[in-house]
C-alpha atoms as a PDB file:
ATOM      1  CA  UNK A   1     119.164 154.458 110.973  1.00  0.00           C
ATOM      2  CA  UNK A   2     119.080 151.398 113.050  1.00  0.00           C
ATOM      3  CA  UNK A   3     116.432 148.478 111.043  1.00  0.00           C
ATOM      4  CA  UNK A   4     113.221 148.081 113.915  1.00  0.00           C
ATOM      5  CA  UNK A   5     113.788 144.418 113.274  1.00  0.00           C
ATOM      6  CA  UNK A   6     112.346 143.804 116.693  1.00  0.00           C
ATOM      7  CA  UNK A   7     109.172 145.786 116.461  1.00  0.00           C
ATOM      8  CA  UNK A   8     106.067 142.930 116.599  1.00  0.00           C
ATOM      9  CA  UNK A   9     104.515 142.581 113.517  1.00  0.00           C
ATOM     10  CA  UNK A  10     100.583 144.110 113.802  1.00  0.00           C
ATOM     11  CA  UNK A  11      97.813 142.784 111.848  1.00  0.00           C
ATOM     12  CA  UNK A  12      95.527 145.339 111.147  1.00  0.00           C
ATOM     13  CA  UNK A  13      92.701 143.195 108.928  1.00  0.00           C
ATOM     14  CA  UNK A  14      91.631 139.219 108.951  1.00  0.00           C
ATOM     15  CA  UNK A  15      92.486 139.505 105.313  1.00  0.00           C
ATOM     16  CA  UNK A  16      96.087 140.468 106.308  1.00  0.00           C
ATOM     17  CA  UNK A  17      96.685 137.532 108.291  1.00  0.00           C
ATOM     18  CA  UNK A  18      94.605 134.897 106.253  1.00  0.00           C
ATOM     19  CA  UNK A  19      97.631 136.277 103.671  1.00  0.00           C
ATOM     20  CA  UNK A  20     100.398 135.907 105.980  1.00  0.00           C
ATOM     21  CA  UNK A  21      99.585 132.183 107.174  1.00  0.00           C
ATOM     22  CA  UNK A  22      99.214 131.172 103.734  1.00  0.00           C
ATOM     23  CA  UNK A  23      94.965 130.509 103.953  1.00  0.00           C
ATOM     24  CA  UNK A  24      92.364 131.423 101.573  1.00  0.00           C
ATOM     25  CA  UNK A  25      90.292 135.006 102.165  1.00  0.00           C
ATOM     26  CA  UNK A  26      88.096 135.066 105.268  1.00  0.00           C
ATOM     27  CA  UNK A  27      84.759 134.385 104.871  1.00  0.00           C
ATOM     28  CA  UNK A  28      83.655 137.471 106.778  1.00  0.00           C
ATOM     29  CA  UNK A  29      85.373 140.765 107.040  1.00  0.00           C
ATOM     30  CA  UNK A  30      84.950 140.749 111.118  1.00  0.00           C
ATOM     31  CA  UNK A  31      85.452 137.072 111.901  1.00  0.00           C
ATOM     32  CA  UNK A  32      87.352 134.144 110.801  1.00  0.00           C
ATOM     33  CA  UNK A  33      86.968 130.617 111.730  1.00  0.00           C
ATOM     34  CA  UNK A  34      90.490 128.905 111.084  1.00  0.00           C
ATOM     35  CA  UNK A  35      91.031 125.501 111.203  1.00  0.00           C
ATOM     36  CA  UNK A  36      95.066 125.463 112.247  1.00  0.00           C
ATOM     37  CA  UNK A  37      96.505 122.553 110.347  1.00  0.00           C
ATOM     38  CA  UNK A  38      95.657 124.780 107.333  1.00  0.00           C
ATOM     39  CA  UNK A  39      97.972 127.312 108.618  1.00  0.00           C
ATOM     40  CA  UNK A  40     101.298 127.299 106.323  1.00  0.00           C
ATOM     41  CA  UNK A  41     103.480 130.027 108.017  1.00  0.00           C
ATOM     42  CA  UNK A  42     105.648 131.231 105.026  1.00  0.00           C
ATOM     43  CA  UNK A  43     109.364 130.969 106.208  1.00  0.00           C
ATOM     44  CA  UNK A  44     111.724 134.635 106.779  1.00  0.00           C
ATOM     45  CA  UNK A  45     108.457 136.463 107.135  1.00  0.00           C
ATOM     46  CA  UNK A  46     107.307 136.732 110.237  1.00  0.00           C
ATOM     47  CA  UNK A  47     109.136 138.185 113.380  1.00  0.00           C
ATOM     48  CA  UNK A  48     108.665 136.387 116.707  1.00  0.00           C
ATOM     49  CA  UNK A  49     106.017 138.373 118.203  1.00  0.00           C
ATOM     50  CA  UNK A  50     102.854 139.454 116.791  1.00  0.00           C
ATOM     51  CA  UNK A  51     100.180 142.414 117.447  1.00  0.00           C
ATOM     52  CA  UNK A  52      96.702 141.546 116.356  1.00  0.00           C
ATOM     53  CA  UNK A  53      93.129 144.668 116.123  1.00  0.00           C
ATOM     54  CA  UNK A  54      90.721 141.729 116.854  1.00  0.00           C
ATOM     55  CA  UNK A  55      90.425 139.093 119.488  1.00  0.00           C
ATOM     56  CA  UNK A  56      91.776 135.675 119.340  1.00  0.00           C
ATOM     57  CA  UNK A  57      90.118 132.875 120.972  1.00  0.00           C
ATOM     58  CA  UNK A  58      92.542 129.593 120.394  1.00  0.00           C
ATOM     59  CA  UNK A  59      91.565 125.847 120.525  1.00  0.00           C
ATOM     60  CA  UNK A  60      94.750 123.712 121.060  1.00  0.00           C
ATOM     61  CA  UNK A  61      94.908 120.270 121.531  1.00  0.00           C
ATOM     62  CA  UNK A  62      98.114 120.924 123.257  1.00  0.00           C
ATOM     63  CA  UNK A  63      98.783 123.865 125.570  1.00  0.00           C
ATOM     64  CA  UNK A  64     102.455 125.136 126.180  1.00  0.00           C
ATOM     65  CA  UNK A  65     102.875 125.961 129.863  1.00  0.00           C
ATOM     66  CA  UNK A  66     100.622 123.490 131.323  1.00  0.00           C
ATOM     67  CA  UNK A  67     101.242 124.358 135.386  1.00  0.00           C
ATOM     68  CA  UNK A  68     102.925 121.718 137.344  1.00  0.00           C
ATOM     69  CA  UNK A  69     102.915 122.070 141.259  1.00  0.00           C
ATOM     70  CA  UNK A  70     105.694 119.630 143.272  1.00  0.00           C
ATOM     71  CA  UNK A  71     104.823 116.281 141.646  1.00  0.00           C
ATOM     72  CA  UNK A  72     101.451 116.945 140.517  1.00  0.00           C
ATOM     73  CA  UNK A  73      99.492 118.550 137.643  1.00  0.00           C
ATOM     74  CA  UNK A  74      96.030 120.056 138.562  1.00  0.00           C
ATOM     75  CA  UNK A  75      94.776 120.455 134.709  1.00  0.00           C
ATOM     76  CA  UNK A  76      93.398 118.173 132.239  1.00  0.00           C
ATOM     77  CA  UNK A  77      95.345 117.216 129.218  1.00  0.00           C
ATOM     78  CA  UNK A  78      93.091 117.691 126.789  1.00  0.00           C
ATOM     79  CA  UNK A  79      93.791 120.831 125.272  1.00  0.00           C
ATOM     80  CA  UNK A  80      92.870 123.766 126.051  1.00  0.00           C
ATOM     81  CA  UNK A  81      91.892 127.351 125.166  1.00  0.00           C
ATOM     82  CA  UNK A  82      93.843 130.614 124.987  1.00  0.00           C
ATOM     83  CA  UNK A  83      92.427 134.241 124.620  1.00  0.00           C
ATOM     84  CA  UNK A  84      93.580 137.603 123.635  1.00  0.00           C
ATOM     85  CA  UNK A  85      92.515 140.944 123.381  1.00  0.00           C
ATOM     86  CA  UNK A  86      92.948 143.684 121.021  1.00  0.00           C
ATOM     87  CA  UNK A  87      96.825 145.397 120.660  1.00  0.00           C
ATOM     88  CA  UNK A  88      98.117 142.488 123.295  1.00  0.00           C
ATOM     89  CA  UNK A  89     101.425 141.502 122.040  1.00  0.00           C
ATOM     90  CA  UNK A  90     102.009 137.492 121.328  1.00  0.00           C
ATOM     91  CA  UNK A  91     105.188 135.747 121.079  1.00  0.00           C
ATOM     92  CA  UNK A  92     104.611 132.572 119.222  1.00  0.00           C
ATOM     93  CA  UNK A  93     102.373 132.162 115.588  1.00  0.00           C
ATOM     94  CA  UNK A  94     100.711 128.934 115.200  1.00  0.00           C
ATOM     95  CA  UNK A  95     102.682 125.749 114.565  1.00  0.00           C
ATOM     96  CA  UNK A  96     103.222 123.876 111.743  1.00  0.00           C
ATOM     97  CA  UNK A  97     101.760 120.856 112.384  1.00  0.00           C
ATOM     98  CA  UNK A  98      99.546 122.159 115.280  1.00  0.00           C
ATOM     99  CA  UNK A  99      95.710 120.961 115.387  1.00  0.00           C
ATOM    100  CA  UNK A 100      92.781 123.012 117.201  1.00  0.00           C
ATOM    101  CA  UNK A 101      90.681 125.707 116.133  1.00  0.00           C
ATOM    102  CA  UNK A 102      91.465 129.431 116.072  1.00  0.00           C
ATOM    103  CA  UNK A 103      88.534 132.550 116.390  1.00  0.00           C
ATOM    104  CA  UNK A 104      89.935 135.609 114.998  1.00  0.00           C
ATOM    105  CA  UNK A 105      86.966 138.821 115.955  1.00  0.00           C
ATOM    106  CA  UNK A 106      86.965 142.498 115.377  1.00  0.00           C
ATOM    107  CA  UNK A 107      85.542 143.990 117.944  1.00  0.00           C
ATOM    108  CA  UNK A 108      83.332 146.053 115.427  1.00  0.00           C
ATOM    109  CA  UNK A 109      81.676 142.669 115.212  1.00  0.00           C
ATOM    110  CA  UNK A 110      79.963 143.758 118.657  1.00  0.00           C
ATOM    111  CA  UNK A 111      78.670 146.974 117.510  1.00  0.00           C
ATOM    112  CA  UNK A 112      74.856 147.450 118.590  1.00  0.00           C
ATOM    113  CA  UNK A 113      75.426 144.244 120.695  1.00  0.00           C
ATOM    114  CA  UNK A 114      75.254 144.443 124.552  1.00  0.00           C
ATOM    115  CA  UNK A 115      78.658 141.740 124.410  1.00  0.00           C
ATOM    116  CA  UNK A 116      80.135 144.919 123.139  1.00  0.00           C
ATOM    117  CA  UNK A 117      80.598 146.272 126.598  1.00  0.00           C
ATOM    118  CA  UNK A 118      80.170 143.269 128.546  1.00  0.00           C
ATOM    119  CA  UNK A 119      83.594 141.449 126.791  1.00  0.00           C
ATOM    120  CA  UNK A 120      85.205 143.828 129.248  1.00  0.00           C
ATOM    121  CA  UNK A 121      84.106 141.943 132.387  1.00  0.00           C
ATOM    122  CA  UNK A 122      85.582 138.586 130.850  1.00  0.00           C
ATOM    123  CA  UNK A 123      89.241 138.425 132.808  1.00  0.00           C
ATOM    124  CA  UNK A 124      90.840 135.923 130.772  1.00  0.00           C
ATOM    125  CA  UNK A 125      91.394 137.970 128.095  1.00  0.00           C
ATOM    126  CA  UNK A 126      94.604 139.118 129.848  1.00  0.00           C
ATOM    127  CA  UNK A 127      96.042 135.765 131.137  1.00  0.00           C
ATOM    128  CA  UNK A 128      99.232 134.281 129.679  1.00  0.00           C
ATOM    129  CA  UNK A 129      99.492 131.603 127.688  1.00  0.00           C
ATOM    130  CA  UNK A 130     100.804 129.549 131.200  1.00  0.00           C
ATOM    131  CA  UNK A 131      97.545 130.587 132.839  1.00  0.00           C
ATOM    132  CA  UNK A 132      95.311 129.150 129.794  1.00  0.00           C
ATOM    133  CA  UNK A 133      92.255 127.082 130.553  1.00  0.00           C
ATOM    134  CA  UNK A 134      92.705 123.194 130.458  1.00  0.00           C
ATOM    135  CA  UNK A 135      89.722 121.263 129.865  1.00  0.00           C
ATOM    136  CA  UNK A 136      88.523 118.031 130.152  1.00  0.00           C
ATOM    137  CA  UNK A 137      86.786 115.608 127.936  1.00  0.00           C
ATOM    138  CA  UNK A 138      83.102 116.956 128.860  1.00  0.00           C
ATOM    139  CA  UNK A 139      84.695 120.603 128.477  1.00  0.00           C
ATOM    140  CA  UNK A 140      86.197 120.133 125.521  1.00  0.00           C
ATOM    141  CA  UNK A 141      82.911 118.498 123.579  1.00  0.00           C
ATOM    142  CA  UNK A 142      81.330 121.320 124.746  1.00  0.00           C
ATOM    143  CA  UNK A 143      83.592 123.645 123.839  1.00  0.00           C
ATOM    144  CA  UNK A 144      84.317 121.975 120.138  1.00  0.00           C
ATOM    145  CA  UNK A 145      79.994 122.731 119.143  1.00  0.00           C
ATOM    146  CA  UNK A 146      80.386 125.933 119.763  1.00  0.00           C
ATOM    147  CA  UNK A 147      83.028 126.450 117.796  1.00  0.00           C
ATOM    148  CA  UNK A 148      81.666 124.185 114.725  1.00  0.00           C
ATOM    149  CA  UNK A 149      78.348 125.899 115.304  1.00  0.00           C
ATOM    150  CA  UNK A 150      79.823 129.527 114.441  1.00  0.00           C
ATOM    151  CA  UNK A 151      82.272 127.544 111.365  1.00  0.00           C
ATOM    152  CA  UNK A 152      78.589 126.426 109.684  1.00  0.00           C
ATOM    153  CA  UNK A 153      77.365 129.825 109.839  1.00  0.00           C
ATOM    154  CA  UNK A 154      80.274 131.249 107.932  1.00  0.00           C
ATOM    155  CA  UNK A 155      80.394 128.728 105.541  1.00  0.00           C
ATOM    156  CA  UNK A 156      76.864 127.505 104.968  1.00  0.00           C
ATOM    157  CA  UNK A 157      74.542 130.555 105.438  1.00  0.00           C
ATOM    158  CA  UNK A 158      75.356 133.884 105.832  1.00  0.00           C
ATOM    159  CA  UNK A 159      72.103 135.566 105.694  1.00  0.00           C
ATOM    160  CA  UNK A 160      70.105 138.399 107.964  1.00  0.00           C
ATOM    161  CA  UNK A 161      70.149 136.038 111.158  1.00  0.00           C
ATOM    162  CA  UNK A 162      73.827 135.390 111.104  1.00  0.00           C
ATOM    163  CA  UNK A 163      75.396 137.941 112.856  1.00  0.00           C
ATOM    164  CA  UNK A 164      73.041 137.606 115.803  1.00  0.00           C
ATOM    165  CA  UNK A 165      73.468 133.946 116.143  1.00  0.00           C
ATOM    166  CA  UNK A 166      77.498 133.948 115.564  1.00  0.00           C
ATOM    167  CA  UNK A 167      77.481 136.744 118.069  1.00  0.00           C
ATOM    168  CA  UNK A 168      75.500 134.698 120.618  1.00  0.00           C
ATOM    169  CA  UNK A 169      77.528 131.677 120.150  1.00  0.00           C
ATOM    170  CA  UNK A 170      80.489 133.617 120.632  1.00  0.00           C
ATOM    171  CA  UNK A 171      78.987 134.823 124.628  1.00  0.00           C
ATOM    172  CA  UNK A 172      77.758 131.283 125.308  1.00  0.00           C
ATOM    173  CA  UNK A 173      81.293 130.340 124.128  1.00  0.00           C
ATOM    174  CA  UNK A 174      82.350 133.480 127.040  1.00  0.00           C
ATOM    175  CA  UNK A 175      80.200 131.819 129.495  1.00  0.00           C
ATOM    176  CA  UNK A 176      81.523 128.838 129.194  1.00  0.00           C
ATOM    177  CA  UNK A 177      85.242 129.307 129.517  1.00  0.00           C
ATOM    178  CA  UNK A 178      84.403 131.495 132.551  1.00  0.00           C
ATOM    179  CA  UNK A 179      82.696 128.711 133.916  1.00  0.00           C
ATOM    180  CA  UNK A 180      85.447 125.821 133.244  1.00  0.00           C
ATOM    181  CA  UNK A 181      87.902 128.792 134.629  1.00  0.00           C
ATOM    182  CA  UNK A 182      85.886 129.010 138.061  1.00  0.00           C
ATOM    183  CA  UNK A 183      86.083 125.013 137.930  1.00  0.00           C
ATOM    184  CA  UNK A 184      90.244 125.570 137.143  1.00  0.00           C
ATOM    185  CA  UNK A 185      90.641 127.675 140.560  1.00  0.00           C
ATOM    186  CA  UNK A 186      89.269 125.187 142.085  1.00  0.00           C
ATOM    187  CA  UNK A 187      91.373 122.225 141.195  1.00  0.00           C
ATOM    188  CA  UNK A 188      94.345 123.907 141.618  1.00  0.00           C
ATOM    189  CA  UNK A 189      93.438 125.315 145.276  1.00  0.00           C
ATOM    190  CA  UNK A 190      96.225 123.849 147.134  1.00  0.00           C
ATOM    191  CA  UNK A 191      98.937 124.637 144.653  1.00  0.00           C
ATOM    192  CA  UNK A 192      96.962 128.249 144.471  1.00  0.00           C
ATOM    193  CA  UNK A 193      97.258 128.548 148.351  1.00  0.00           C
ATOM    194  CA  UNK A 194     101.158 127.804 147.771  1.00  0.00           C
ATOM    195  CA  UNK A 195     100.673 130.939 146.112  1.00  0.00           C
ATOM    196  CA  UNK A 196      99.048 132.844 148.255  1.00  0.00           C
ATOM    197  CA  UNK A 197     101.737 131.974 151.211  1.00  0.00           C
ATOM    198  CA  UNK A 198     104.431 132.839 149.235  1.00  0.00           C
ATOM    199  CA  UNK A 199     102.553 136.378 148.075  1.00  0.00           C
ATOM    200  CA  UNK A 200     102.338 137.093 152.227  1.00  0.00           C
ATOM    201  CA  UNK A 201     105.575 135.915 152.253  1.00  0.00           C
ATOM    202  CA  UNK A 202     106.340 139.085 149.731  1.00  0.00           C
ATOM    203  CA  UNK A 203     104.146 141.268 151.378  1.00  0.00           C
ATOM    204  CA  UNK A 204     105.895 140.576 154.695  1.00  0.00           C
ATOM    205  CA  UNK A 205     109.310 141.082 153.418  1.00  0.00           C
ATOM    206  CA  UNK A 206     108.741 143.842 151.740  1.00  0.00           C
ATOM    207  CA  UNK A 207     107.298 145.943 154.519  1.00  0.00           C
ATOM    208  CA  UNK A 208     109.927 144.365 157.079  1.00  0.00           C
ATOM    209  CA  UNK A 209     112.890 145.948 154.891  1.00  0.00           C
ATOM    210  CA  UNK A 210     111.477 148.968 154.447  1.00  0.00           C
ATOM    211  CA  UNK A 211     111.254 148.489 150.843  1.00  0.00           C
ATOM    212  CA  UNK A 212     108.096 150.850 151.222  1.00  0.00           C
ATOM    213  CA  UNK A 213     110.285 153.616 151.574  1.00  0.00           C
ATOM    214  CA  UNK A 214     111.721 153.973 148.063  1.00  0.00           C
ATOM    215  CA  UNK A 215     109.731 152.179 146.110  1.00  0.00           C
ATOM    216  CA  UNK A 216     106.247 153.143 147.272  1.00  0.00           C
ATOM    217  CA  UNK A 217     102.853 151.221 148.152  1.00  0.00           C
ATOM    218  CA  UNK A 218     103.470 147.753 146.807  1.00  0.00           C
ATOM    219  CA  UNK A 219     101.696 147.437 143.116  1.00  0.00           C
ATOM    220  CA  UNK A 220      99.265 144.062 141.593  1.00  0.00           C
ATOM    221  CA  UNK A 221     101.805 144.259 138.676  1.00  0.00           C
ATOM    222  CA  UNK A 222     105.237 143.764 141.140  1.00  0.00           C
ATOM    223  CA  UNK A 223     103.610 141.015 143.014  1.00  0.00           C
ATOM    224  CA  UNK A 224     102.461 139.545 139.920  1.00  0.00           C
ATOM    225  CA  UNK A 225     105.815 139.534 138.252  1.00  0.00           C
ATOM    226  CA  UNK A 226     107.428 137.513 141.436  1.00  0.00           C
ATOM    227  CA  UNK A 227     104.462 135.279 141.478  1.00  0.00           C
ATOM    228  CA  UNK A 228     105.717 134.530 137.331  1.00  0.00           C
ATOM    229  CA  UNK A 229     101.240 135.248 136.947  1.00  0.00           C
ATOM    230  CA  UNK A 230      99.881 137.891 135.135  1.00  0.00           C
ATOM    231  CA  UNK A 231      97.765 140.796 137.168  1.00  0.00           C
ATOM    232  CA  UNK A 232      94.649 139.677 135.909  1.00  0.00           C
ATOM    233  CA  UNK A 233      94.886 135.758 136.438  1.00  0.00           C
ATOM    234  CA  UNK A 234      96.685 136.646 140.064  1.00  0.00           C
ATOM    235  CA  UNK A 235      93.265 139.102 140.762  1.00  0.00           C
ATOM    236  CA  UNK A 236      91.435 136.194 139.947  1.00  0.00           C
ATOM    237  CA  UNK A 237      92.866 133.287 141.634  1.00  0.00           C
ATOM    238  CA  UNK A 238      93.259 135.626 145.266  1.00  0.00           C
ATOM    239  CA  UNK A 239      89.144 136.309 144.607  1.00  0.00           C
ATOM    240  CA  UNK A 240      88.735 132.570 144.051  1.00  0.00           C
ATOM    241  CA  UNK A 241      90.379 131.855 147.488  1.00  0.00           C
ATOM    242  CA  UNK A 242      89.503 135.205 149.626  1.00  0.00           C
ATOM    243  CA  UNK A 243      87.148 136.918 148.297  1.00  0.00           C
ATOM    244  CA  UNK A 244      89.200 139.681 147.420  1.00  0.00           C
ATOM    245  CA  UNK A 245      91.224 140.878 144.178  1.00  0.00           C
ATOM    246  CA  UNK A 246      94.588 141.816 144.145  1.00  0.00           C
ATOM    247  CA  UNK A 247      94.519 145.729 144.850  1.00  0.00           C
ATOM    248  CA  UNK A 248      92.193 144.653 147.645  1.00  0.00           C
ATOM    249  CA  UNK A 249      94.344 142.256 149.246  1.00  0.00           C
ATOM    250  CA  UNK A 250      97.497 145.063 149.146  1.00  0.00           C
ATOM    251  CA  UNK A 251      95.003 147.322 151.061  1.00  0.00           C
ATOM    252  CA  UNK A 252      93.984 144.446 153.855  1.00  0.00           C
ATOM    253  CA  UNK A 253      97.795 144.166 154.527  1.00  0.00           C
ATOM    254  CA  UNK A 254      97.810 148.217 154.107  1.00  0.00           C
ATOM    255  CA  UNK A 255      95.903 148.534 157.447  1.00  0.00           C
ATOM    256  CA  UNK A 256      96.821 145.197 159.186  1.00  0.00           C
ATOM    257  CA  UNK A 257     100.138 147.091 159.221  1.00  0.00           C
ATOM    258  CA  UNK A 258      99.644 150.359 159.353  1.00  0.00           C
ATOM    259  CA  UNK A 259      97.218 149.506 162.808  1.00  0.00           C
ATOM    260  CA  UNK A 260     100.631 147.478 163.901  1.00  0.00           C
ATOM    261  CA  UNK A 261     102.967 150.259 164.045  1.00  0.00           C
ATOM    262  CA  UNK A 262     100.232 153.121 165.237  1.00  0.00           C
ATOM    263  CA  UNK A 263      99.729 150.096 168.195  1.00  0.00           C
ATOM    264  CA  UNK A 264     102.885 149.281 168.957  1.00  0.00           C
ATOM    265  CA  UNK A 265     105.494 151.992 167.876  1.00  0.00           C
ATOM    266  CA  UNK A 266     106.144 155.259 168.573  1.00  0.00           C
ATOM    267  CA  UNK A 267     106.187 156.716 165.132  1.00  0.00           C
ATOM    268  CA  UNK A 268     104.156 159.530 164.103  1.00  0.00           C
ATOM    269  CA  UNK A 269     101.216 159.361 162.128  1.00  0.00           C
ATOM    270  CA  UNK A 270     103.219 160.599 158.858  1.00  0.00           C
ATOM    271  CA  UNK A 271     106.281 158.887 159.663  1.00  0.00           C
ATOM    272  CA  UNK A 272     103.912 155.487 159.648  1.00  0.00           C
ATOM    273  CA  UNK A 273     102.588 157.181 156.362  1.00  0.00           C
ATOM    274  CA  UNK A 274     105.971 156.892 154.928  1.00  0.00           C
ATOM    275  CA  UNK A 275     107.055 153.859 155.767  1.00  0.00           C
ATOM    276  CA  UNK A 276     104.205 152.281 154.250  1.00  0.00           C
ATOM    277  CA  UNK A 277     104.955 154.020 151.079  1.00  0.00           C
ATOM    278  CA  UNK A 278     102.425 156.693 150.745  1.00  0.00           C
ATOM    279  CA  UNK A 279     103.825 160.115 149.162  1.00  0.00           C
ATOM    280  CA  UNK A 280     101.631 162.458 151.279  1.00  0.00           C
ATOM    281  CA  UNK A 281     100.415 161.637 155.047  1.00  0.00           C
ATOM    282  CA  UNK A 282      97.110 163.566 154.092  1.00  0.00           C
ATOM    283  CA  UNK A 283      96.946 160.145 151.425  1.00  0.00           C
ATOM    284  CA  UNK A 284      97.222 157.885 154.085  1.00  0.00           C
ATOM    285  CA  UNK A 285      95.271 158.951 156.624  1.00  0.00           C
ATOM    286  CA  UNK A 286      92.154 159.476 154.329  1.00  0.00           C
ATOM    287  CA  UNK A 287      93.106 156.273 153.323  1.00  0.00           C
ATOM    288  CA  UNK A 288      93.186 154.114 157.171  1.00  0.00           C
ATOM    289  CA  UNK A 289      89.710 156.249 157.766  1.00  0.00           C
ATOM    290  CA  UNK A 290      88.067 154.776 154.914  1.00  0.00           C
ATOM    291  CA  UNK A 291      88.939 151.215 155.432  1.00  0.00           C
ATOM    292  CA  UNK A 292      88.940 151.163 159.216  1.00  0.00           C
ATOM    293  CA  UNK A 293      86.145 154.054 160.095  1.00  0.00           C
ATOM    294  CA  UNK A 294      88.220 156.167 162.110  1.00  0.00           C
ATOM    295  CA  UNK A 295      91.260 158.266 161.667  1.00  0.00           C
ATOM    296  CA  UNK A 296      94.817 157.071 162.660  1.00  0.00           C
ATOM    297  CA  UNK A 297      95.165 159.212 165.347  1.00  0.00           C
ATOM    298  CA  UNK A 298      91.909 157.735 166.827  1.00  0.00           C
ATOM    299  CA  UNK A 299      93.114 154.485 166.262  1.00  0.00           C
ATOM    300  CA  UNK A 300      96.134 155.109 168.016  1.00  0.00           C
ATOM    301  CA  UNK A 301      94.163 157.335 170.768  1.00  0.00           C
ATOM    302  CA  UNK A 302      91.522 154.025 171.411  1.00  0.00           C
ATOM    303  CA  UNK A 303      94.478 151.924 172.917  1.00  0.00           C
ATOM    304  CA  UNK A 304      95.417 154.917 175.487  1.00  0.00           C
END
């Protein structure tokens, strides 16, 4: 049998990877505060992409990726932060040599906690590492006593209060970061309304050559992959500008076309079905009714 030598390597346990990286047993079963110039990576070990159970909130002073538009950068060069979720695979382990602060969390850390459920609604948990969050001085000092807050309540008292106040700092941390993110969107609008021109641009194309036809309604993760963005981060950066996610935005262009060819073409109503890419014509008319308030044939009927 063929060795799996390119399989990531999971870490199932804090314990695990405070082993791995060559640092002393975690302080707390469900968190770990790691300081990452303590990190000693022990050579022929690891692979080159990792799996971690728990979330990872990482304070770099340097952030790989840092988005350059034309001449000019729209981030800070401070440092920044970079999250993960549970199971998300990672390519690179900490430097040698690198300095920030890393949050390792099992989720079961949340248990009986509303953050818990409300983690879910924090979108930067699925942004690669290009799309981290740059911060500035301010943001950074701010950032930095949260982060020494929750390292003095592992180390220095770890009593009945603990949990609750780690737990809080770690939503006010939350809070923050999507704050400084909303404030990210916003310095990069014109290179993020490059963006946007060039995802028409795709939109356009791909309707005008009939790519519809084989390969179906156009999906957030195609458009995402041209873009070089992840899903989530591209979701976020269209709501920033338009008010609309991703999904949405493939449905606005949906009807904007689908009303062009029942207005100015011939076609039937399930031959305009298929060329937009829907399977079934019953799909797509259900569909234009619900976003436009009448069926396709009225549509069509209105300019008689």
């Amino acid at each position: 049998m063929k060795k799996e030598e390119n399989l990531p390597r999971k870490f199932e346990s804090l314990s695990d990877f405070h082993w791995v990286f060559g640092l002393p047993k975690p302080l707390h079963p469900m968190i770990s505060f790691i300081d990452m110039k303590d990190i000693n990576i022990v050579p022929n070990e690891l692979g080159s992409s990792f799996i971690l159970d728990f979330y990872k909130i990482a304070l770099k002073s340097t952030v790989c990726g840092k988005a350059k538009y034309g001449q000019h950068y729209y981030d800070f060069g401070e440092g920044g932060l970079v999250f993960s979720a549970p199971n998300q695979i990672f390519e690179t382990p900490p430097e040698n040599g690198a300095t920030g602060f890393l949050l390792l969390i099992h989720p079961d850390l949340f248990l009986t906690y509303p953050l818990a459920k409300n983690i879910k609604q924090f979108g930067f948990f699925s942004y690669a590492a290009n799309e981290a969050l740059f911060l500035s001085d301010k943001e950074k000092t701010t950032v930095v006593s949260v982060f020494k807050i929750i390292k003095e309540e592992l180390e220095d008292r770890i009593d009945d209060f603990s949990q609750d106040v780690i737990v809080s700092q770690i939503e006010l941390l939350l809070n923050y970061s999507n704050r400084f993110y909303k404030r990210q969107f916003i310095t990069r609008k014109g290179a993020n309304n490059d963006l946007l021109q060039k995802l028409e641009e795709i939109l356009e194309d791909y309707f005008k050559n009939e790519k519809s036809l084989t390969h179906g309604i156009p999906t957030v993760q195609y458009l995402a992959e041209l873009l070089n963005l992840s899903p989530g981060y591209l979701s976020d950066m269209l709501r920033s500008l338009t008010g609309q996610n991703a999904q949405q935005h493939i449905h606005t262009k949906l009807i904007e076309k689908a009303k062009e060819l029942l207005s100015t073409t011939s076609l039937t109503i399930s031959e305009v079905a298929y060329q937009l890419g829907f399977e079934h014509p019953q799909s797509f008319s259900k569909f234009f009714k619900t976003k436009s308030s009448v069926s396709p044939l009225e549509f069509r009927q209105s300019f008689n």
